[in-house]
Protein backbone atom coordinates (compact mmCIF):
# COMPACT_ATOMS: atom_id res chain seq x y z
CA UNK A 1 -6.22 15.01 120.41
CA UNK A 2 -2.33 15.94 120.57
CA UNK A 3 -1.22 18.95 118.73
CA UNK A 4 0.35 18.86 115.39
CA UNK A 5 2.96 20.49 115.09
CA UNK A 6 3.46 22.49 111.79
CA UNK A 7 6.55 24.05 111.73
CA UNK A 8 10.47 22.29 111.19
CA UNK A 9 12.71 21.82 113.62
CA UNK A 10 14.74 24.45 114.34
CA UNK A 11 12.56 27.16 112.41
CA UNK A 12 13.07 29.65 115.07
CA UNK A 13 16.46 29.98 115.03
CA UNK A 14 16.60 29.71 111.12
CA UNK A 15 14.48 32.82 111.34
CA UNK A 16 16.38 34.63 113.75
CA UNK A 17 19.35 34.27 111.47
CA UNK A 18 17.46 35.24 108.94
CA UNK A 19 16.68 38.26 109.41
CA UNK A 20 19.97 39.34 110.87
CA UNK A 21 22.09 38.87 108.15
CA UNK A 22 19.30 40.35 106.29
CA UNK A 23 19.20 43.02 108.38
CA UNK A 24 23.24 43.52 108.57
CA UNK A 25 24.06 42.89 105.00
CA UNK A 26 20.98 44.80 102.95
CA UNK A 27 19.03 46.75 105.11
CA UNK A 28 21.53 48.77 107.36
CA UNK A 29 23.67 49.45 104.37
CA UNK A 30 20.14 50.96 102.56
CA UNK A 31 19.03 52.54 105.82
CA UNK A 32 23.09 54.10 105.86
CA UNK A 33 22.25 55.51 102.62
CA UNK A 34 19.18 56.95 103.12
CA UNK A 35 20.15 58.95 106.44
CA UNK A 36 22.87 60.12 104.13
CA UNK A 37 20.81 61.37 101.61
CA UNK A 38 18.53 63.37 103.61
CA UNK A 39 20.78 65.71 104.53
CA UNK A 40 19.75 67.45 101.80
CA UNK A 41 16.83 68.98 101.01
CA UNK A 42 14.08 68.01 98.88
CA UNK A 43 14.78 70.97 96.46
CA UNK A 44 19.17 70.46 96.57
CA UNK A 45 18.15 66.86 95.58
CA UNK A 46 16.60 67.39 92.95
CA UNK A 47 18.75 70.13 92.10
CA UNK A 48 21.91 67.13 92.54
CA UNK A 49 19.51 64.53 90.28
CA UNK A 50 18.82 67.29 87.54
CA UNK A 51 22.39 68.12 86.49
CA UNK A 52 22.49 67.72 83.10
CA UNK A 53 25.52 65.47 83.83
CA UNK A 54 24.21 63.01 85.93
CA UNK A 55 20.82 62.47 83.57
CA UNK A 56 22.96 61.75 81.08
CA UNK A 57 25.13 59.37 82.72
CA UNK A 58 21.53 57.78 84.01
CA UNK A 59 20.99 57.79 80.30
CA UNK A 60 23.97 56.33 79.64
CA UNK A 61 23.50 53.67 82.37
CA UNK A 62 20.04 52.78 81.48
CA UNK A 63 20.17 52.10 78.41
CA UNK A 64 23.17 50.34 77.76
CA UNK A 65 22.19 47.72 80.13
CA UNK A 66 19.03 47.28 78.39
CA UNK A 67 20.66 46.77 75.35
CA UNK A 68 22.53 44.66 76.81
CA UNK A 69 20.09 42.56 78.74
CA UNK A 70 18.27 42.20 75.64
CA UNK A 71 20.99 40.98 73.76
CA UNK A 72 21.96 38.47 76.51
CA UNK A 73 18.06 37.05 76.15
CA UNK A 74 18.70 36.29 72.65
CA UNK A 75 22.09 35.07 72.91
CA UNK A 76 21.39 33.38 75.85
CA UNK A 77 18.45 31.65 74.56
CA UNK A 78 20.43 30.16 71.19
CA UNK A 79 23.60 29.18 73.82
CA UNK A 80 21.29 27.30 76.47
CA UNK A 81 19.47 25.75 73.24
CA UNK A 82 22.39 24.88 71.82
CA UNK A 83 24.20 22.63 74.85
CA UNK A 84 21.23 21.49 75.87
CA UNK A 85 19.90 19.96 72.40
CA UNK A 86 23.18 19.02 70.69
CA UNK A 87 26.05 16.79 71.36
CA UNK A 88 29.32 19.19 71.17
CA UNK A 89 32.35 17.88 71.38
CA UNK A 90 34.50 19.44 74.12
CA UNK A 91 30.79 20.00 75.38
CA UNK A 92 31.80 20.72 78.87
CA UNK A 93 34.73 22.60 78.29
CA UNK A 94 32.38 24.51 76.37
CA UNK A 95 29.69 24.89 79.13
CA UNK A 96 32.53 25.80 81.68
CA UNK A 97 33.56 29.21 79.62
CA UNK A 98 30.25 30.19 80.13
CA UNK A 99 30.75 30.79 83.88
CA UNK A 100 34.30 32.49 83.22
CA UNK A 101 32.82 36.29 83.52
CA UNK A 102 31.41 34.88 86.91
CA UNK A 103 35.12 34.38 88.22
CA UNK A 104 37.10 36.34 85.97
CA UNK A 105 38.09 39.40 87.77
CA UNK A 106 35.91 42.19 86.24
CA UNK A 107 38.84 44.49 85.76
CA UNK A 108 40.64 42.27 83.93
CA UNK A 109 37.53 41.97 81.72
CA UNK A 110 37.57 45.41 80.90
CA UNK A 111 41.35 45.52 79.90
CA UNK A 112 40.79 42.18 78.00
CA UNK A 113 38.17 44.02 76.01
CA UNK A 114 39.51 46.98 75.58
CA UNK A 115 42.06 45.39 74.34
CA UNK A 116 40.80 43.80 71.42
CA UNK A 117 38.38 46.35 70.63
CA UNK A 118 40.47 49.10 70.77
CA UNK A 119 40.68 51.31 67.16
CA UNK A 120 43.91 49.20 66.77
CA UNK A 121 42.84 46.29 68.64
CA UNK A 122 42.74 42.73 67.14
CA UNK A 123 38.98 42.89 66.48
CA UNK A 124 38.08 46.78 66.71
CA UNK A 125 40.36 47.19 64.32
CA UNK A 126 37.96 45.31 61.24
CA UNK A 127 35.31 47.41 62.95
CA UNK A 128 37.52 50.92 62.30
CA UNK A 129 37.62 49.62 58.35
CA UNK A 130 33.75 49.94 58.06
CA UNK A 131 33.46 53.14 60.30
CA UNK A 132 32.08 51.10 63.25
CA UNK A 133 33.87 52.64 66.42
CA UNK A 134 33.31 50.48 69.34
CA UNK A 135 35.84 51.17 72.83
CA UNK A 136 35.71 53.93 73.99
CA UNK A 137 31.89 54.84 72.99
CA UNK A 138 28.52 53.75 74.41
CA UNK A 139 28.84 50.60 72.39
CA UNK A 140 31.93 49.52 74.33
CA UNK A 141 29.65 49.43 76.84
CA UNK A 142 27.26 47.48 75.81
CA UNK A 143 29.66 44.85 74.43
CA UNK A 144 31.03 44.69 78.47
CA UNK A 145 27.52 44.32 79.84
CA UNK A 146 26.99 41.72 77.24
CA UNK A 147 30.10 39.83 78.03
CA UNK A 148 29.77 39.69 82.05
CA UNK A 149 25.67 39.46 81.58
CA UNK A 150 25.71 35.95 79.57
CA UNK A 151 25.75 33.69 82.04
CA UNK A 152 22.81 34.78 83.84
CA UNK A 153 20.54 34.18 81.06
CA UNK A 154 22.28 30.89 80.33
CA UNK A 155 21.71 29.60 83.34
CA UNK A 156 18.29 30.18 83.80
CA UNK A 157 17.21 28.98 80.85
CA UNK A 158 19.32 25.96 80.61
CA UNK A 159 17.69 24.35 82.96
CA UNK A 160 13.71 24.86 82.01
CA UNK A 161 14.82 23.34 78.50
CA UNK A 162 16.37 20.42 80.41
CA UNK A 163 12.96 19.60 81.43
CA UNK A 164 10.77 20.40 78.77
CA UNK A 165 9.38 17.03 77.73
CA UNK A 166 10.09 16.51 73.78
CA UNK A 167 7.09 14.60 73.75
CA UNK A 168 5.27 17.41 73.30
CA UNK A 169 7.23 19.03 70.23
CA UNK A 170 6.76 15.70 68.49
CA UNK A 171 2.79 15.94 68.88
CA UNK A 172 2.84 19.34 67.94
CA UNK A 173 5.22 18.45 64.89
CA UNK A 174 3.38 15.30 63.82
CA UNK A 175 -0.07 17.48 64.16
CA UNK A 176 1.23 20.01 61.07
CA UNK A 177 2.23 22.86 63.17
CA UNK A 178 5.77 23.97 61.63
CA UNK A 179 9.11 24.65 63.63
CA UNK A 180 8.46 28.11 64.19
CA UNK A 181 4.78 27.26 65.23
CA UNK A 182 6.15 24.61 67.73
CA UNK A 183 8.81 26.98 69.40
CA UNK A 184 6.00 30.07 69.51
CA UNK A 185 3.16 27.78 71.31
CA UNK A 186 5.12 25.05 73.04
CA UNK A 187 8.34 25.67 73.64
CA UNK A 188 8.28 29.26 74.45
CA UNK A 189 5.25 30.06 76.69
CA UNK A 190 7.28 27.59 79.91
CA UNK A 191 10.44 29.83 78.97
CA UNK A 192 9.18 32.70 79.37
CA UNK A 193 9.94 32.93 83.25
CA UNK A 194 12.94 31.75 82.83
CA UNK A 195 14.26 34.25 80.21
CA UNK A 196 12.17 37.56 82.31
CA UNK A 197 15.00 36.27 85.14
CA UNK A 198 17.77 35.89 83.11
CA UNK A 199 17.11 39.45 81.96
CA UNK A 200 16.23 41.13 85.18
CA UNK A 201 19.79 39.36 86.49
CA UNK A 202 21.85 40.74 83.72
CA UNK A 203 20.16 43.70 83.51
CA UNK A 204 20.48 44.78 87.34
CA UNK A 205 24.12 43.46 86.88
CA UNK A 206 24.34 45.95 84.60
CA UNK A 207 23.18 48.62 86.23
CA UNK A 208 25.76 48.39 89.07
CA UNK A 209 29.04 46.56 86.96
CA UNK A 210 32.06 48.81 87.34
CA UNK A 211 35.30 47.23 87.06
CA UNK A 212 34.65 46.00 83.31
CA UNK A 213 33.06 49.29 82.27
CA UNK A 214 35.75 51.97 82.88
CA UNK A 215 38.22 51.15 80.68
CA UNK A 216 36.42 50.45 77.79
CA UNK A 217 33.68 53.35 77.81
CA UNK A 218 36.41 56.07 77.59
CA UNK A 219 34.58 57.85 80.81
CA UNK A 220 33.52 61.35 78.78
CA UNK A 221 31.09 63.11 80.53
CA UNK A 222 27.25 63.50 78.73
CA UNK A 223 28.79 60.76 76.23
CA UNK A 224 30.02 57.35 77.96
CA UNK A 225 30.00 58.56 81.40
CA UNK A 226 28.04 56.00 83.79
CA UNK A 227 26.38 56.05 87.12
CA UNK A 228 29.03 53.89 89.09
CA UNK A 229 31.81 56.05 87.97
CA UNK A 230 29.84 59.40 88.57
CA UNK A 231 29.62 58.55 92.14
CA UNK A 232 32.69 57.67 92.59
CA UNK A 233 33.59 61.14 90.96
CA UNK A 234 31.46 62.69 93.61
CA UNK A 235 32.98 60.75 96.70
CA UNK A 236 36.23 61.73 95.12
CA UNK A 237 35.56 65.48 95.27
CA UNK A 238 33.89 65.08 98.76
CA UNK A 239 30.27 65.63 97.87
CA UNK A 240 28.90 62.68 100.06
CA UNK A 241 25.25 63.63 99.81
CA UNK A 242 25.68 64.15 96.17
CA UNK A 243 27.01 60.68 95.81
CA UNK A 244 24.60 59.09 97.95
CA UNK A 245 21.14 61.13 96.50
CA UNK A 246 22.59 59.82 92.72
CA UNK A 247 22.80 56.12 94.37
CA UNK A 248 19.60 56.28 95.77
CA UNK A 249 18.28 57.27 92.59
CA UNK A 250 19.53 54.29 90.80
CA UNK A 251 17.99 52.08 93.50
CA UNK A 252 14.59 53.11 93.82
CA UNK A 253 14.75 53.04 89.53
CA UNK A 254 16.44 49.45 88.97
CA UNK A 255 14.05 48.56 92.29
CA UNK A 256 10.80 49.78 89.77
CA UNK A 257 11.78 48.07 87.27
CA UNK A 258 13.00 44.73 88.88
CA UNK A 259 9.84 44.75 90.79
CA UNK A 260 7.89 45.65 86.93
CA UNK A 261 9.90 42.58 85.76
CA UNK A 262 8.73 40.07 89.03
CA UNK A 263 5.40 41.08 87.92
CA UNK A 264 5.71 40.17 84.35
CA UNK A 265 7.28 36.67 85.77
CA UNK A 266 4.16 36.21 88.07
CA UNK A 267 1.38 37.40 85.22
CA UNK A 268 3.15 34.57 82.97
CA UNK A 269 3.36 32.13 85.56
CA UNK A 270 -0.39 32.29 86.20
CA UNK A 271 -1.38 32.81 82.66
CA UNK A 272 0.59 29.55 81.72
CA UNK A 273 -0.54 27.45 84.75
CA UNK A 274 -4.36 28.46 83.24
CA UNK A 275 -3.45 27.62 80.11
């Protein structure tokens, strides 16, 4: 009996390279930053992580990019729904904006907002009239993350709804169930995947955007003061390990909850395929 072989050509050396660039690009850098960190103590680390300044800029971090991501889902959601079901005109032109924050340059995102929603700004300026303050606060923020985390969800989704076979909705439609009925229990439950990755994209794209951030958040310390520019701060004033314990920090956290959020995808998956 001859020997089947199981594996593709060439899987070897697929492997090989791999694991290198996996090796050079994530986990040397991660290793790097780890050595780094424990030069410190257990006790100065926590000492550098409990600073009243850099909970608050965790704070700050945190939950603007879960507003944010959560925004995006919605948003995101109505946009994919929206090319997908209708005929536009100027559809693709349309569909090609969406990818802009992925080649815009992200600081000229942030002086694009800023610009406009600046107290005197073309559009923060209608906000100023009814007390609504948005650059240069926590909102700003949000309103950055929202901009450069649309496309993620977008994309994601777009695609599942591509393939969702109408069939279905017209069954469910022609059964009595109403529109609300037929987007909770037919449409929804095979999105659900989709829109847990669209948020975990934005949402760790929040976590670590920069270049859009700083000029529309203002930068005050315990106010509008994020993680990104706090280390920066720190490798600024020479305080490597302080830099690197607050970046390790905001991996192992976005790492819980990206792996909390790969759970929730996998839980859905299986609950859907036994459904």
């Amino acid at each position: 009996m001859s020997h089947r072989k199981t594996r593709l050509p060439g899987f070897g050396l697929s492997l090989g390279i791999t694991v290198f660039t996996l090796s050079l690009l994530v986990l040397i850098p991660l290793s790097a930053l780890v050595t780094q960190s424990a030069e410190l103590s257990l006790g100065g680390m926590w000492h550098a992580l409990a600073d009243r300044r850099v909970l608050a800029a965790f704070r700050v971090s945190f939950s603007t990019a879960f507003a944010a991501a959560f925004t995006n889902v919605l948003l995101g959601l109505v946009v994919a729904w929206v090319l997908v079901r209708y005929p536009l005109p100027f559809k693709r032109s349309f569909d090609a904006l969406i990818d802009l924050p992925f080649a815009l340059p992200t600081a000229v995102a942030g002086i694009v907002l800023t610009t406009l929603y600046a107290p005197n700004g073309w559009l923060g300026q209608f906000f100023t009239d009814w007390g609504i303050r948005i650059a240069f606060t926590p909102l700003g923020i949000v309103v950055a993350l929202i901009f450069i985390g649309l496309p993620f969800v977008v994309r994601t989704v777009e695609p599942v709804l591509q393939e969702l076979d109408r069939q279905q909705e017209e069954a469910s439609t022609s059964l009595g169930a109403s529109r609300w009925q037929t987007f909770y229990r037919v449409l929804l439950p095979p999105l659900v995947p989709a829109i847990l990755t669209g948020f975990s994209l934005a949402f760790a794209r929040g976590l670590g955007e920069y270049g859009s951030v700083i000029f529309i958040a203002g930068n005050m310390p315990m106010k509008s003061e994020i993680v990104p520019l706090l280390i920066v701060t720190k490798l600024e004033q020479y305080d490597y390990a302080g830099a690197t314990v607050i970046a390790l920090a905001s991996l192992v956290v976005a790492f819980i909850m990206l792996l909390v959020v790969n759970g929730l995808q996998h839980w859905t998956r299986q609950r859907t395929g036994q459904d």
